[in-house]
Protein backbone atom coordinates (compact mmCIF):
# COMPACT_ATOMS: atom_id res chain seq x y z
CA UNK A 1 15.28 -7.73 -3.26
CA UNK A 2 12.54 -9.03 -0.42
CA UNK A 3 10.45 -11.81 -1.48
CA UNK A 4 7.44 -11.87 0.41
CA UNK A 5 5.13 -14.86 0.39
CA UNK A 6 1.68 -15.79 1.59
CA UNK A 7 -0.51 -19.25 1.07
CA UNK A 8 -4.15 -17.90 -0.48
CA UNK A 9 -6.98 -20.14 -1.72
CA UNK A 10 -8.57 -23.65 -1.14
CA UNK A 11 -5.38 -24.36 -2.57
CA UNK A 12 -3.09 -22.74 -1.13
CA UNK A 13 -1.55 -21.33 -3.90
CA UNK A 14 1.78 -18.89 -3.18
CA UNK A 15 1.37 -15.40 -4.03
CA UNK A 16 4.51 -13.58 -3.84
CA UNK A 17 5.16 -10.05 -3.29
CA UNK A 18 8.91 -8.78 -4.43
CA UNK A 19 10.08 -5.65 -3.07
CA UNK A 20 12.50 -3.27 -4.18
CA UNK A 21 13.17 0.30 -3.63
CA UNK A 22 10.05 0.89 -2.15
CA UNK A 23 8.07 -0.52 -4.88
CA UNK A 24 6.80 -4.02 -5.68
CA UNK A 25 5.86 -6.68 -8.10
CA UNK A 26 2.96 -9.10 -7.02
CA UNK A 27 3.27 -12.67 -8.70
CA UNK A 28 0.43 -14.53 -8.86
CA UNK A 29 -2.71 -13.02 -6.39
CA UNK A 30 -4.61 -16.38 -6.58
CA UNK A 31 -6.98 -15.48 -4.15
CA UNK A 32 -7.99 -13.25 -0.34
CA UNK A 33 -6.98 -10.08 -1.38
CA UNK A 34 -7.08 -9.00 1.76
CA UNK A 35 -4.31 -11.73 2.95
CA UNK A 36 -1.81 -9.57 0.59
CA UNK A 37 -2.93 -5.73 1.18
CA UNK A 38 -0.70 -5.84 4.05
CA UNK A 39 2.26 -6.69 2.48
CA UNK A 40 1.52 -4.01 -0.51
CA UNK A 41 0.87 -1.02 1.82
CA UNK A 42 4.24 -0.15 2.67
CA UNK A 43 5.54 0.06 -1.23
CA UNK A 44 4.22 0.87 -4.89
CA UNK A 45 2.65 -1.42 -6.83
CA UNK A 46 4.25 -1.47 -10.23
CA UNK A 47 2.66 -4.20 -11.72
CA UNK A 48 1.26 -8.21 -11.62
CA UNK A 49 2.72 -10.87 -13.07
CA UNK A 50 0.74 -14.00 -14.04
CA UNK A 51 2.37 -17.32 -14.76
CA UNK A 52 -0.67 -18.51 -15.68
CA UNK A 53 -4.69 -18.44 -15.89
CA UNK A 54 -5.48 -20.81 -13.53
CA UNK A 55 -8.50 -19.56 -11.46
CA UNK A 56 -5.85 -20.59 -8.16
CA UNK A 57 -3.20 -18.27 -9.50
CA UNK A 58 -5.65 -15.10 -10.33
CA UNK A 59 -8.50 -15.36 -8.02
CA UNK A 60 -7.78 -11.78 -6.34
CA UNK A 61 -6.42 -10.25 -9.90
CA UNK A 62 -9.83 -7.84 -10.63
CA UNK A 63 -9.34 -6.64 -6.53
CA UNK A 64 -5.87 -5.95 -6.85
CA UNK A 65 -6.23 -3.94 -10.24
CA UNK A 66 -9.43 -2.21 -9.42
CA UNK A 67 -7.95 -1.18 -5.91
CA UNK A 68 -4.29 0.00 -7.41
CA UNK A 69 -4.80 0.34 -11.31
CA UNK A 70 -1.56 -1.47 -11.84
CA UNK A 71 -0.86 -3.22 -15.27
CA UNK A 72 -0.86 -7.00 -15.45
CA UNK A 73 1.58 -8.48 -17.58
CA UNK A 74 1.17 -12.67 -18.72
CA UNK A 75 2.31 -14.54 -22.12
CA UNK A 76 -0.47 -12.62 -24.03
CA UNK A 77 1.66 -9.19 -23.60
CA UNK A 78 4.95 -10.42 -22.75
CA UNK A 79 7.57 -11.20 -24.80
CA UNK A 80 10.51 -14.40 -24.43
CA UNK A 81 13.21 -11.66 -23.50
CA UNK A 82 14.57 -9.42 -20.57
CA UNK A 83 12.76 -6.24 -18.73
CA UNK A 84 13.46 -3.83 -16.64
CA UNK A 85 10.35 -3.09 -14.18
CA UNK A 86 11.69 0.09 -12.39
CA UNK A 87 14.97 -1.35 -11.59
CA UNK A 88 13.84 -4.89 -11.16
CA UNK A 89 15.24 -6.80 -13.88
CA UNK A 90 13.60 -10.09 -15.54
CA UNK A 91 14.04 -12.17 -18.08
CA UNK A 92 10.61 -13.60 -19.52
CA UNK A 93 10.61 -17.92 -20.20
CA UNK A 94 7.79 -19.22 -21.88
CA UNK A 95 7.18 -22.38 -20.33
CA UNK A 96 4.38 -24.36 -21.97
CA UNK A 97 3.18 -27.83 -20.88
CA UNK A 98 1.13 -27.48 -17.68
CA UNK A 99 -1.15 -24.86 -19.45
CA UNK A 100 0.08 -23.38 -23.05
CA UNK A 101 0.14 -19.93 -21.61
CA UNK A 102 2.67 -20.83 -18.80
CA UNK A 103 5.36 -18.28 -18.45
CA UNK A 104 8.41 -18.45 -15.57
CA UNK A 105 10.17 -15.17 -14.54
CA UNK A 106 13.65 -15.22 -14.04
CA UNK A 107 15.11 -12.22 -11.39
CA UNK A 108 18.51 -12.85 -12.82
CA UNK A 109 20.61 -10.12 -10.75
CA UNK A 110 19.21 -12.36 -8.19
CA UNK A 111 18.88 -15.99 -9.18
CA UNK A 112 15.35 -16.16 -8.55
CA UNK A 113 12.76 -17.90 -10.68
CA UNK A 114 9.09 -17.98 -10.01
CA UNK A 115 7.53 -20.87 -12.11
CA UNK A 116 3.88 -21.12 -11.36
CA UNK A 117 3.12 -24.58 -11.82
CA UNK A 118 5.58 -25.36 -14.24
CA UNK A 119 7.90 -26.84 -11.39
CA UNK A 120 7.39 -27.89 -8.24
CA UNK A 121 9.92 -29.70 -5.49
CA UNK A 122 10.37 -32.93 -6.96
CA UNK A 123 7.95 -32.58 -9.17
CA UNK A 124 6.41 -30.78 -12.32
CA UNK A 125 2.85 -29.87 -12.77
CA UNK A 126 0.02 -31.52 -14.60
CA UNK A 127 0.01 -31.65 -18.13
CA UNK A 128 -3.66 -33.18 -18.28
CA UNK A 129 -5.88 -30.72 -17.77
CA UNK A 130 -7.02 -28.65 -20.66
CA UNK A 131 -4.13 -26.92 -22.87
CA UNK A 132 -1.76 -29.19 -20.84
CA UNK A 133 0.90 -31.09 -23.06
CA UNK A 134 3.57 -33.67 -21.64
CA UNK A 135 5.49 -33.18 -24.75
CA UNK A 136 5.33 -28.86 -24.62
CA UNK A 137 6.92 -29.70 -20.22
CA UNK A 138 9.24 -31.94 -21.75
CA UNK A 139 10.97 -28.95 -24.45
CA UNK A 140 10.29 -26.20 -21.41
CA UNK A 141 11.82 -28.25 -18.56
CA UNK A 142 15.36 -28.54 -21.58
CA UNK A 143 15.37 -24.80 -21.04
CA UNK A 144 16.14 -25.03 -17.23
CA UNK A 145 20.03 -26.06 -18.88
CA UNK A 146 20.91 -22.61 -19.39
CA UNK A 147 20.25 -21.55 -15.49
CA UNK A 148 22.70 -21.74 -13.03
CA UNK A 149 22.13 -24.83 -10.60
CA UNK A 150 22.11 -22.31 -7.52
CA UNK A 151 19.11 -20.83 -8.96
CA UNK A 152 16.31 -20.90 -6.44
CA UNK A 153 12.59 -21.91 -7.64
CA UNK A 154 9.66 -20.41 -6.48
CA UNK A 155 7.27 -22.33 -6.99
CA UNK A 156 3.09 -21.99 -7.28
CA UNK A 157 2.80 -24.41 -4.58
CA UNK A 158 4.61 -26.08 -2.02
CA UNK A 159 7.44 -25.06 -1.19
CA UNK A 160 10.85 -23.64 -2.81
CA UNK A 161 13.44 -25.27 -3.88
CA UNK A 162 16.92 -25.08 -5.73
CA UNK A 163 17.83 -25.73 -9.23
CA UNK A 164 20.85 -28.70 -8.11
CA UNK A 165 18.53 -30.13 -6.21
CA UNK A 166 16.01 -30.53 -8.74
CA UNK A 167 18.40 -31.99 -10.98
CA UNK A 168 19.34 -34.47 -8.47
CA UNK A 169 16.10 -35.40 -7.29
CA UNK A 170 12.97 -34.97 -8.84
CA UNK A 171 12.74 -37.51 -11.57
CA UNK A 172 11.21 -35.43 -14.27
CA UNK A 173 14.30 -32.76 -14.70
CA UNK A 174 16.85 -36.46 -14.23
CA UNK A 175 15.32 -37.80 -17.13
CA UNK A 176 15.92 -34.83 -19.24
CA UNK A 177 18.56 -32.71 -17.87
């Protein structure tokens, strides 16, 4: 699997493209739609994954379905299990605390996981702006346990990490984990 990346918005949120057998998966289009057309062109959209609402994180959503008609999936139509997305295979984590609605996506034939703003490199995300709950990160940050530690973290911002060294350093997951 490719992962394609590109920085969109005032705040430079990551929108990543993944890319498999000629067809693709866009996480996150928070914003300049026309930043990530060239890295859909080459492959079919299948859908758009949303780890949460964020106006950052779906800024370009309406472009990218009006322009492809591709389903968007988030933690309003997703269940906490596994999926197959035409051979891409995921396994959906709710992840509440920085919004309620925050999901993560784990590519687990890959060791991938795209967190939105759930995680960040030694760091988590806010849990003070509306929906936000310190005590919701605290129970979704105990779920990281059952990942391997060579699981690498796409994040919604900055830049990515891995598991281990999340564990070792950002004093949020030391505290818990």
């Amino acid at each position: 699997m490719q992962v394609k990346s590109v920085k969109v918005g005032n705040l430079e949120t990551n929108c990543y493209v993944l890319v498999e057998n000629e067809s693709c998966i866009v996480i996150d289009p928070g914003d300049e739609f026309y930043k990530m057309k060239p890295l859909l062109e080459q492959n079919r959209l299948i859908a758009v994954l949303l780890t949460h609402r964020h106006d950052d994180h779906i800024g370009a959503l309406a472009d990218i379905v009006k322009f492809y008609g591709c389903p968007v999936y988030d933690r309003n139509n997703l269940e906490e299990r596994r999926y197959d997305f035409c051979g891409m295979h995921l396994e959906v984590i709710y992840t509440p605390g920085h919004t309620s609605d925050s999901v993560s996506y784990y590519f687990y034939d890959y060791g991938l996981l795209f967190v939105g703003d759930f995680v960040f490199k030694g760091t988590i995300g806010r849990c003070d702006l509306p929906t936000g709950d310190f005590e919701q990160m605290q129970k979704s940050i105990l779920k990281l346990q059952n990942y391997s530690d060579r699981t690498i973290i796409y994040p919604g911002h900055g830049d990515m990490t891995k598991l281990w060294e999340e564990k070792q350093n950002n004093p949020y997951l030391k505290q818990i984990l």
